[in-house]
N, C-alpha and C. Protein backbone atom coordinates (compact mmCIF):
# COMPACT_ATOMS: atom_id res chain seq x y z
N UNK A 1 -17.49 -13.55 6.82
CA UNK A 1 -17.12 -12.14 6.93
C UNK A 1 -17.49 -11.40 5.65
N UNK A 2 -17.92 -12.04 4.88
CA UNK A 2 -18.51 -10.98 3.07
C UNK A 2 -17.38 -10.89 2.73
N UNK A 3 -17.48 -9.94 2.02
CA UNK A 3 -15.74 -10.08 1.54
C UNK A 3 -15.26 -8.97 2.13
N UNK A 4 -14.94 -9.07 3.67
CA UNK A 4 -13.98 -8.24 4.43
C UNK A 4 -12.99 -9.42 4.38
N UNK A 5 -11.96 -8.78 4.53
CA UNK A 5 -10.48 -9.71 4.52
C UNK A 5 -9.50 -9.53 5.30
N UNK A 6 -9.00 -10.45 6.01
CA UNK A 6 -7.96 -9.91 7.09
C UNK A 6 -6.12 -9.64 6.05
N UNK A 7 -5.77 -8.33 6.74
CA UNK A 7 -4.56 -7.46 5.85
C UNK A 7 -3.56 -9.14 6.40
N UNK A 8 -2.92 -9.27 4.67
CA UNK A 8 -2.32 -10.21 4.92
C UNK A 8 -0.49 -10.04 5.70
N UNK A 9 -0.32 -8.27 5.55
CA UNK A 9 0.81 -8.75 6.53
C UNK A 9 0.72 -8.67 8.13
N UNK A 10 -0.74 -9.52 8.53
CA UNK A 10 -1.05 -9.15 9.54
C UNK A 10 -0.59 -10.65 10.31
N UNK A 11 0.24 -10.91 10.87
CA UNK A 11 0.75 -12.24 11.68
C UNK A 11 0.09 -12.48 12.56
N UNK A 12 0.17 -11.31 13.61
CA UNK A 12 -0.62 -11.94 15.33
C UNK A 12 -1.67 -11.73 15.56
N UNK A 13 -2.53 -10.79 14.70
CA UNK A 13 -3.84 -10.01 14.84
C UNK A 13 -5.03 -11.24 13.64
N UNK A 14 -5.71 -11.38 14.29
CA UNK A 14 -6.92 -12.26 13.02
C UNK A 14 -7.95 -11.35 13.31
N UNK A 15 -8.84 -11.11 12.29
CA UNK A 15 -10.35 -11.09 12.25
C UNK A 15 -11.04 -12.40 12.22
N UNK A 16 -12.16 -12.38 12.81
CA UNK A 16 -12.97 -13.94 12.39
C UNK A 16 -14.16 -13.52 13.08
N UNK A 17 -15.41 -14.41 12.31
CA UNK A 17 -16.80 -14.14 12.52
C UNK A 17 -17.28 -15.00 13.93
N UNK A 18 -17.83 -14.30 14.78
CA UNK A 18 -18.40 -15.40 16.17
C UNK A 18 -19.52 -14.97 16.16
N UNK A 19 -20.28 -15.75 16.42
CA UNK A 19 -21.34 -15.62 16.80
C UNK A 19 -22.57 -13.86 15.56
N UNK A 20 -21.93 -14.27 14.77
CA UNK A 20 -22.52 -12.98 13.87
C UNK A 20 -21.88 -11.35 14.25
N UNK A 21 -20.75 -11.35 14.68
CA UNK A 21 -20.00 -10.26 15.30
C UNK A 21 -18.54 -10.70 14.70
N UNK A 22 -18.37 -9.73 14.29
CA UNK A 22 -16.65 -9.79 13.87
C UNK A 22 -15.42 -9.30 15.11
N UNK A 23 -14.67 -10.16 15.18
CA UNK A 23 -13.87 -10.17 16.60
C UNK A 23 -12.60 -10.46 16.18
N UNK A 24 -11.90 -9.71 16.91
CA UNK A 24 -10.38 -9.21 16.72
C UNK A 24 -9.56 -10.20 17.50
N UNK A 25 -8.71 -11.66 17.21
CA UNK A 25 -7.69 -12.07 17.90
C UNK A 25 -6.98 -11.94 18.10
N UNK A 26 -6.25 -11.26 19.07
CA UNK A 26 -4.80 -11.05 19.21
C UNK A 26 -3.94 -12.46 20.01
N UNK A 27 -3.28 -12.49 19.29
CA UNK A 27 -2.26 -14.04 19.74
C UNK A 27 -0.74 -13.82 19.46
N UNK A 28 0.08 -14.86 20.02
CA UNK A 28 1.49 -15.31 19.62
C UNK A 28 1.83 -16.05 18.50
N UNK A 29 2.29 -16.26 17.45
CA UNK A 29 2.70 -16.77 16.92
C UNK A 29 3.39 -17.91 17.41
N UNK A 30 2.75 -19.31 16.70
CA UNK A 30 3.60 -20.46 16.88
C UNK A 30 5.10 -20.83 16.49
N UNK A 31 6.00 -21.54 17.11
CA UNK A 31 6.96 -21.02 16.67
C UNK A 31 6.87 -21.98 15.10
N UNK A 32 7.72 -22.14 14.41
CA UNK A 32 7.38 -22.43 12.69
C UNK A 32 8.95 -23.55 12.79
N UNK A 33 8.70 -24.71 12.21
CA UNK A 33 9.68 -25.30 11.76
C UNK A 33 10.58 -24.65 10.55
N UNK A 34 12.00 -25.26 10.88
CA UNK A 34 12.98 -24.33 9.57
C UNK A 34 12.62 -25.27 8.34
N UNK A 35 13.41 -25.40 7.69
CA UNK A 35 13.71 -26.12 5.82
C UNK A 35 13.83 -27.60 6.50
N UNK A 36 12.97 -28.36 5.68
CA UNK A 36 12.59 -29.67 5.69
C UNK A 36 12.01 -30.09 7.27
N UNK A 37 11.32 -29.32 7.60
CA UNK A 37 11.02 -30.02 8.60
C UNK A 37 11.81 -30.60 10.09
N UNK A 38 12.72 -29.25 9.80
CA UNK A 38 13.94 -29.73 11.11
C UNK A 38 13.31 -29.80 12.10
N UNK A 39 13.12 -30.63 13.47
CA UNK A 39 12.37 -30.13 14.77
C UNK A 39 13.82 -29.22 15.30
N UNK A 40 15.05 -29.21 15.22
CA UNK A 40 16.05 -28.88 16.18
C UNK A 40 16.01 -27.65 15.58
N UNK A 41 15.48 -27.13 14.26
CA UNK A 41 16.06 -25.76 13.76
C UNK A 41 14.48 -24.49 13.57
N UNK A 42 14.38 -23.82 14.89
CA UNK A 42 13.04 -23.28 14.81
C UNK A 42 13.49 -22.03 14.23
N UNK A 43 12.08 -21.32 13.46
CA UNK A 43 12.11 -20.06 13.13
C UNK A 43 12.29 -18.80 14.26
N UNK A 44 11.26 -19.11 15.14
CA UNK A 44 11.02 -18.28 15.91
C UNK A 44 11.31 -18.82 17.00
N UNK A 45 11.35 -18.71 18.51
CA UNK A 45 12.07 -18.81 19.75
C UNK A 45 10.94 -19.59 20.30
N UNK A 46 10.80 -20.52 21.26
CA UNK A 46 9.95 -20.75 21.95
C UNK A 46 9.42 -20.46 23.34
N UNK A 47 10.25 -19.70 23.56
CA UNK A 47 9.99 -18.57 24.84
C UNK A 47 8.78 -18.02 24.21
N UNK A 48 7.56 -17.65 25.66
CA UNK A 48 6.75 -16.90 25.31
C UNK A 48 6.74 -15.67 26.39
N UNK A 49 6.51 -14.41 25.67
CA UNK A 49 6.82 -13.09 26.73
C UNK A 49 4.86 -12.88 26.25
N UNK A 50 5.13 -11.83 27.14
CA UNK A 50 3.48 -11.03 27.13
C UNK A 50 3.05 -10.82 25.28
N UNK A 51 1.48 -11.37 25.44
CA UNK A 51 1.08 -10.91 23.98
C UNK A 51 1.06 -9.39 24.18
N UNK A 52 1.07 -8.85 22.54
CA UNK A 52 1.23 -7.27 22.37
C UNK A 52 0.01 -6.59 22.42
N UNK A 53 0.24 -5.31 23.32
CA UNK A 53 -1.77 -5.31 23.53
C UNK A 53 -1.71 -3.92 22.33
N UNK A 54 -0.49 -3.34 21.73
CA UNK A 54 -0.85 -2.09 20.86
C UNK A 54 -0.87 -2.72 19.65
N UNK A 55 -2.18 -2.61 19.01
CA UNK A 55 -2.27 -3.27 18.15
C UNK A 55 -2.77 -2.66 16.88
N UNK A 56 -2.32 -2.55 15.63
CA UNK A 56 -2.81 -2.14 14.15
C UNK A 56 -3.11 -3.74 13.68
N UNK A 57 -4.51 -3.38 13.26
CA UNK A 57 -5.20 -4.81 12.80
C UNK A 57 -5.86 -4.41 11.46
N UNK A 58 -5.45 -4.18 10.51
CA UNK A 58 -5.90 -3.49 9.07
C UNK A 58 -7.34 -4.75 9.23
N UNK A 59 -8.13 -4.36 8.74
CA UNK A 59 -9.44 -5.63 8.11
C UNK A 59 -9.75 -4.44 6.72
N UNK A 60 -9.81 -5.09 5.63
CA UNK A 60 -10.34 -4.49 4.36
C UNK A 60 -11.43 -4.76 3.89
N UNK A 61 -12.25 -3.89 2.86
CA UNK A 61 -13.61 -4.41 2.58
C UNK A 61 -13.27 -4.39 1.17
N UNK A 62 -14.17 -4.59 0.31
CA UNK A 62 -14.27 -4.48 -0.96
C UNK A 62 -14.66 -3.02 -1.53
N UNK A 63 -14.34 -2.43 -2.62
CA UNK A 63 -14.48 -1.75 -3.24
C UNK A 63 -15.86 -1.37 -2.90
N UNK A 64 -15.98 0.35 -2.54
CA UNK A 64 -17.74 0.54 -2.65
C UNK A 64 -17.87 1.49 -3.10
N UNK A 65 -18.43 0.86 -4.92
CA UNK A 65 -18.60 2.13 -5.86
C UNK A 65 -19.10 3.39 -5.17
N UNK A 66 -18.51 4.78 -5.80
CA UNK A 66 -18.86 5.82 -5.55
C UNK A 66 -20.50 6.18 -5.86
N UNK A 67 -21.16 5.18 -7.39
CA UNK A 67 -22.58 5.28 -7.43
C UNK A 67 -23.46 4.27 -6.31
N UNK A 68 -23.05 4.08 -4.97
CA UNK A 68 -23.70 3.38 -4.05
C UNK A 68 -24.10 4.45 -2.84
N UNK A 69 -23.69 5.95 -3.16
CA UNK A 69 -23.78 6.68 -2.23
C UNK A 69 -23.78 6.21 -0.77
N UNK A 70 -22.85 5.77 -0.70
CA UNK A 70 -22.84 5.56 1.40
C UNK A 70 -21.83 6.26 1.13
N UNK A 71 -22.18 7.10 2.48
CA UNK A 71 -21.53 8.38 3.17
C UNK A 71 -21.00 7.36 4.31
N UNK A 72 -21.55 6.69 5.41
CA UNK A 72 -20.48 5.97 6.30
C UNK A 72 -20.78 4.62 6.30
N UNK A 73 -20.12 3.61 7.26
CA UNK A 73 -20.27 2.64 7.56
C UNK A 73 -20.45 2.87 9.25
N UNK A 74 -21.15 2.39 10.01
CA UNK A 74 -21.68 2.19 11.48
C UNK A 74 -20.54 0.76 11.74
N UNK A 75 -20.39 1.07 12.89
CA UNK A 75 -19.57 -0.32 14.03
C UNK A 75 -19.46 0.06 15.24
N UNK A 76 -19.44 -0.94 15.62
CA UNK A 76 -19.76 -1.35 17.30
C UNK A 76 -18.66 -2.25 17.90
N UNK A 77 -18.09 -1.58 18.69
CA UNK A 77 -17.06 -1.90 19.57
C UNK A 77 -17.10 -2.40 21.24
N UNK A 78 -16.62 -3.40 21.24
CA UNK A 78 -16.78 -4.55 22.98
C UNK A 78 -15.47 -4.55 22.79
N UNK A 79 -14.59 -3.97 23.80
CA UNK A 79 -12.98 -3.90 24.25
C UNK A 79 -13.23 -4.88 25.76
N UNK A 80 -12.99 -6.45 25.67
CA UNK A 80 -12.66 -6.82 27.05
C UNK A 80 -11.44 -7.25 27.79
N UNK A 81 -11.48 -6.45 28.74
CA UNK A 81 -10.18 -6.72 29.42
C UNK A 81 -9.90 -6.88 30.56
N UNK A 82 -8.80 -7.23 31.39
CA UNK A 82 -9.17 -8.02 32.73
C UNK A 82 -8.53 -6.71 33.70
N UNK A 83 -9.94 -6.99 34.09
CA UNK A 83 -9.95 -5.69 35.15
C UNK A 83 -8.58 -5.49 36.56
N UNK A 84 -8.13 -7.02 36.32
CA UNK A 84 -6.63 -6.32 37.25
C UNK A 84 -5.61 -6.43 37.11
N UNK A 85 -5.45 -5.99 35.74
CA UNK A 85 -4.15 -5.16 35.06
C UNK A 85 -4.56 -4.01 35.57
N UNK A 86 -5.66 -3.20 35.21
CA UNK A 86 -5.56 -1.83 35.32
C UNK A 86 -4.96 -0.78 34.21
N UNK A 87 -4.69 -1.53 33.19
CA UNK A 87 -4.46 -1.02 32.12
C UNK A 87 -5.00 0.37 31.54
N UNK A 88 -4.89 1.20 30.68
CA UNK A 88 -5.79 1.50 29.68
C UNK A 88 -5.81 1.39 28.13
N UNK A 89 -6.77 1.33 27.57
CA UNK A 89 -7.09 0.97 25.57
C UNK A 89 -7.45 1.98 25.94
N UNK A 90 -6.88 2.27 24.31
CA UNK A 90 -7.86 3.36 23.72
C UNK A 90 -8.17 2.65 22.07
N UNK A 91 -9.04 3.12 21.68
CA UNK A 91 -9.44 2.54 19.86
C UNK A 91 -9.38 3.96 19.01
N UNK A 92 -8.49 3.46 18.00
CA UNK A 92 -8.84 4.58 16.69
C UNK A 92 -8.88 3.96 15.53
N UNK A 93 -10.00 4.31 14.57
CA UNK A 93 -10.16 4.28 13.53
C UNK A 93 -9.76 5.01 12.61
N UNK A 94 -9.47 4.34 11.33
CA UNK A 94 -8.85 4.91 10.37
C UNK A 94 -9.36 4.71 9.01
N UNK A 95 -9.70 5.28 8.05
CA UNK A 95 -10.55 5.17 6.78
C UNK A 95 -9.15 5.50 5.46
N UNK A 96 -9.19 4.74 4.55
CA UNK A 96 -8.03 4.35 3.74
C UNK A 96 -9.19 4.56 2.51
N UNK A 97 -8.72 5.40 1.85
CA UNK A 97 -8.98 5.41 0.48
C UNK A 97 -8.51 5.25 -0.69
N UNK A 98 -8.56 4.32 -1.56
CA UNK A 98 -8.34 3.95 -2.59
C UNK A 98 -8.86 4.61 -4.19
N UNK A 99 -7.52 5.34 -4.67
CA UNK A 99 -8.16 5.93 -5.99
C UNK A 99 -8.46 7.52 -5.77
C-alpha cells in the first residue's frame, strides 16, 4: 500500500492491497479472550448480528509537501453488493488537512 496506512482506531474496517487495487474490508470482530487467556471470560459476545454496512474507513497517506504541487489525487471506486437486499450505498469523500 506505499505508505498509505489503515486509521488505527479503525476495528472492523481494513484497507489491504489485491490484486494491485486497494480494497476496503468490512468484517466482525473476533470475539478476544479476557486476562490470561481465560476461554470462559470473552471480551466481546459471540453472537453474530448483521455486519455494519455505514461505514467511516479513514486510510491516510503520507505527508505531500506543498513544493510537490499536486492539486488532486484521482480514485476509482467498485461498490459490490448483492443485488437482493436491494439496498442503497452511497460514497463520500473527505480530504483532511494537516497544518
Amino acid at each position: 500500500m506505499g505508505n498509505w496506512v489503515n486509521d488505527l482506531s479503525n476495528w472492523n474496517q481494513k484497507w489491504r492491497l489485491v490484486e494491485g487495487a486497494l480494497c476496503l474490508e468490512n468484517f466482525q470482530a473476533e470475539p478476544q479472550t479476557g486476562m490470561n487467556d481465560l476461554p470462559w471470560f470473552e471480551l466481546l459476545p459471540k453472537t453474530r448480528g448483521k455486519t455494519e454496512k455505514n461505514t467511516k474507513a479513514p486510510l491516510w497517506s503520507p505527508p505531500i509537501p506543498k513544493a510537490a504541487g499536486m492539486r488532486c489525487i484521482t480514485m476509482e471506486y467498485n461498490i459490490q453488493v448483492d443485488s437482493e437486499l436491494g439496498e442503497s450505498y452511497s460514497l463520500t469523500v473527505l480530504q483532511q488537512m494537516d497544518g
